[in-house]
Protein backbone atom coordinates (compact mmCIF):
# COMPACT_ATOMS: atom_id res chain seq x y z
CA UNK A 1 0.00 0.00 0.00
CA UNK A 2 1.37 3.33 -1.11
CA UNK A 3 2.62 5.64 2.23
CA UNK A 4 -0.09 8.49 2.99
CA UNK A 5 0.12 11.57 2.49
CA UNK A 6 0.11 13.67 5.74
CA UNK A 7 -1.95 17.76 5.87
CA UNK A 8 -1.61 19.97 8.24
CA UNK A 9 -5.28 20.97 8.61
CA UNK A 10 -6.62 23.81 10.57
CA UNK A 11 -10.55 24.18 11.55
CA UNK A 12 -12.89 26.59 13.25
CA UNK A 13 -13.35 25.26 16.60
CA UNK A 14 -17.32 25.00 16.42
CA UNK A 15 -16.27 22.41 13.01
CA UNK A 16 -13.51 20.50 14.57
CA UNK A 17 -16.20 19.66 17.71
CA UNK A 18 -18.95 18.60 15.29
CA UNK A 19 -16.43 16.66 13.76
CA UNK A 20 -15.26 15.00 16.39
CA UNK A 21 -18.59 14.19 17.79
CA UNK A 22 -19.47 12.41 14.45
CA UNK A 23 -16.73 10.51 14.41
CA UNK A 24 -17.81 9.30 18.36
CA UNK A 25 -21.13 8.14 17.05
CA UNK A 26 -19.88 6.28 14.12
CA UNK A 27 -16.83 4.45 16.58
CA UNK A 28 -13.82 6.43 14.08
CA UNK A 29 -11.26 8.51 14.74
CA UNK A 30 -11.33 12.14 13.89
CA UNK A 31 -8.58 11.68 11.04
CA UNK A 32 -11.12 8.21 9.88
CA UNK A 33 -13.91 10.54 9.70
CA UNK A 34 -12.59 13.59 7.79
CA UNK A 35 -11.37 10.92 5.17
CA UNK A 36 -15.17 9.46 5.06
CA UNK A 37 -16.76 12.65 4.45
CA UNK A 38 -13.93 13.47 1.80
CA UNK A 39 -14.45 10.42 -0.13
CA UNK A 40 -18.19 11.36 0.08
CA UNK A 41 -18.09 14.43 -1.37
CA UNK A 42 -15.71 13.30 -4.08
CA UNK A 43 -18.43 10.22 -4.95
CA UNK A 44 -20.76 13.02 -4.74
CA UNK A 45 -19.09 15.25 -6.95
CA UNK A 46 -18.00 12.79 -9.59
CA UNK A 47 -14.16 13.25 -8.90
CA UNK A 48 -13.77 9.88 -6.58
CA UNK A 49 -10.10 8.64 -7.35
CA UNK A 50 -9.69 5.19 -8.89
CA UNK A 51 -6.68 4.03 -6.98
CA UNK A 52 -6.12 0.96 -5.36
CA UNK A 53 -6.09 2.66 -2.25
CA UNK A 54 -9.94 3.40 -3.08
CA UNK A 55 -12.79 0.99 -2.38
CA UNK A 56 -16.32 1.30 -4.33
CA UNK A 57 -19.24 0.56 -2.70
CA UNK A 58 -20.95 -2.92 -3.60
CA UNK A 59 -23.46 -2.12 -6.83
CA UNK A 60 -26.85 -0.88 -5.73
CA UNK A 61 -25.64 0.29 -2.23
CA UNK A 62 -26.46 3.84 -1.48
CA UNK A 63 -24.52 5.71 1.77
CA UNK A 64 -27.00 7.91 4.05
CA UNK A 65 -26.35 10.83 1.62
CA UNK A 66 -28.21 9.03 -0.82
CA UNK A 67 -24.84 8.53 -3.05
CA UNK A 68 -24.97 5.34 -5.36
């Protein structure tokens, strides 16, 4: 598996907290959980990388953003 990259990210307090309280409820860690809602936005947007690195969702299985 290729090494990952590492980003320095910096957040408004308020985000970083609702953040981290999402990633609670769905048992990830707050670096797991930024990733998720990346690759969610990227499905969502059409721009999802093809990289072995990237998993697909099975066929006909749609995330709770309604993205197929």
């Amino acid at each position: 598996m290729p090494e990952r990259k590492k980003l320095l990210l910096r957040l408004d307090p308020a985000v970083y907290d609702a953040v981290a309280q999402w990633a609670a409820d769905d048992l990830r860690s707050i670096n797991a959980q930024i990733e998720f809602a990346l690759r969610r936005a990227l499905r969502a947007a059409g721009r999802a990388p093809r990289s072995a690195g990237t998993e697909d969702p099975p066929a006909g299985v749609v995330d709770d953003a309604g993205v197929q």
